[in-house]
Protein backbone atom coordinates (compact mmCIF):
# COMPACT_ATOMS: atom_id res chain seq x y z
CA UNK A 1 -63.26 -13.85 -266.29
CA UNK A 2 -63.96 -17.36 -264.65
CA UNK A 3 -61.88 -15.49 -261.57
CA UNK A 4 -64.24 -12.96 -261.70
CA UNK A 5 -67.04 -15.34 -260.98
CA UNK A 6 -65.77 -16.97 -258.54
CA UNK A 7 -65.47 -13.87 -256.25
CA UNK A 8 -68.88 -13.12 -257.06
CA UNK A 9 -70.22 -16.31 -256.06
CA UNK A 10 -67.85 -16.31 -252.97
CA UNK A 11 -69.73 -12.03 -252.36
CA UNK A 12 -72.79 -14.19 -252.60
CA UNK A 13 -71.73 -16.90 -249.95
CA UNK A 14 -70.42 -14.14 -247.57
CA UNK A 15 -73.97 -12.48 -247.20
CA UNK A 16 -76.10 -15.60 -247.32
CA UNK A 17 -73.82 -16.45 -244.52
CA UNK A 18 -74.63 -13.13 -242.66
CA UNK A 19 -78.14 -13.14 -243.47
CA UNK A 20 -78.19 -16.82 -241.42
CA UNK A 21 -76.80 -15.52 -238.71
CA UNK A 22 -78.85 -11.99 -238.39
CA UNK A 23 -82.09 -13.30 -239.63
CA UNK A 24 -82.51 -17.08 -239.18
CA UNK A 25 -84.16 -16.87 -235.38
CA UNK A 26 -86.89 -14.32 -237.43
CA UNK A 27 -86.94 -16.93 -240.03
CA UNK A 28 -87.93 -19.61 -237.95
CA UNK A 29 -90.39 -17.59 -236.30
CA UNK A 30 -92.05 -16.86 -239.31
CA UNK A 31 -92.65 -20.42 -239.91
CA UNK A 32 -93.40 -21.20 -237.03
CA UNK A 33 -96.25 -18.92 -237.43
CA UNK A 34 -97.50 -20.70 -240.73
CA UNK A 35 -97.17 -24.04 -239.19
CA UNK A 36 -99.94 -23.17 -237.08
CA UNK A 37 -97.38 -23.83 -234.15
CA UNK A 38 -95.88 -27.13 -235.16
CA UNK A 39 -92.24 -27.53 -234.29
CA UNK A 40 -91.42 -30.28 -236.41
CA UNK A 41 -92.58 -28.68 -239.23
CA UNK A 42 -91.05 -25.71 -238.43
CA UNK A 43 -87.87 -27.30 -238.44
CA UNK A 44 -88.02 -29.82 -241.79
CA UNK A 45 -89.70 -26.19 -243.46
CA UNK A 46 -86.87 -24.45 -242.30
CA UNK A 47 -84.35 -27.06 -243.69
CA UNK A 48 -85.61 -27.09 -246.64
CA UNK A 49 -85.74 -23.00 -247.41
CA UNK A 50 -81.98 -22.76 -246.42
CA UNK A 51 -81.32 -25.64 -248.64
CA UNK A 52 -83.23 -24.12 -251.31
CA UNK A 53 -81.38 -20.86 -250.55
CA UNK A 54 -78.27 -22.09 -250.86
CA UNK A 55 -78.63 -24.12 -254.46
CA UNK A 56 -80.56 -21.33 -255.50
CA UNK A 57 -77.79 -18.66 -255.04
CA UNK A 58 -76.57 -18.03 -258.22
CA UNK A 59 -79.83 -17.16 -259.89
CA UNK A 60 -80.46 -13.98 -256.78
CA UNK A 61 -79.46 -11.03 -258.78
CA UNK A 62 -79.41 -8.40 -256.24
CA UNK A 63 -78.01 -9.34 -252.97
CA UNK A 64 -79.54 -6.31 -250.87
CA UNK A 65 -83.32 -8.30 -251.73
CA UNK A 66 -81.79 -11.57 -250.50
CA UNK A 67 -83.92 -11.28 -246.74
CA UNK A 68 -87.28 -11.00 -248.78
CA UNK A 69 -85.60 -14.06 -251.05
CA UNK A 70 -85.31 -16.15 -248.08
CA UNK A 71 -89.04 -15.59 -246.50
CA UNK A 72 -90.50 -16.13 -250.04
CA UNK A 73 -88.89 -19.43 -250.11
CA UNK A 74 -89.86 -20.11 -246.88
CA UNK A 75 -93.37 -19.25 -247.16
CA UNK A 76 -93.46 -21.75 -250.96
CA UNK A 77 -92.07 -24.27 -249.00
CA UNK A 78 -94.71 -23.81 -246.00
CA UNK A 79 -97.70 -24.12 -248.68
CA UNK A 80 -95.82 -27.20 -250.35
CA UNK A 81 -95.29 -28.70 -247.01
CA UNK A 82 -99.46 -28.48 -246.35
């Protein structure tokens, strides 16, 4: 069972990995867009929404929705960050 898990979670990893790497130039776009512009932001915004991403992993149930995960976090952390 606990084996069982553990390849799930390590599934999980695997995609958030990919999803990084295929969407995290979009991603920073995108906040870059609600930052009105402002690197810096963009940046500690972005930090934060992959960091958030990754502790939040094992609560993302479906792992085909994890690109519209991602850009929610993103845009919750843009409003906390103004």
């Amino acid at each position: 069972m606990k084996q069982l898990r553990v390849e799930a979670e390590y599934a999980k990893m695997q995609i958030f990995e990919n999803i990084c790497i295929l969407y995290g130039k979009e991603l920073q776009r995108f906040i870059y867009t609600l930052t009105r512009n402002d690197p810096y932001a963009m940046e500690e915004i972005y930090q934060n929404t992959m960091l958030g991403a990754l502790l939040g992993l094992k609560y993302l149930r479906d792992c085909t929705k994890m690109k519209i995960w991602i850009f929610s976090i993103a845009k919750a952390e843009s409003k906390r960050y103004y």
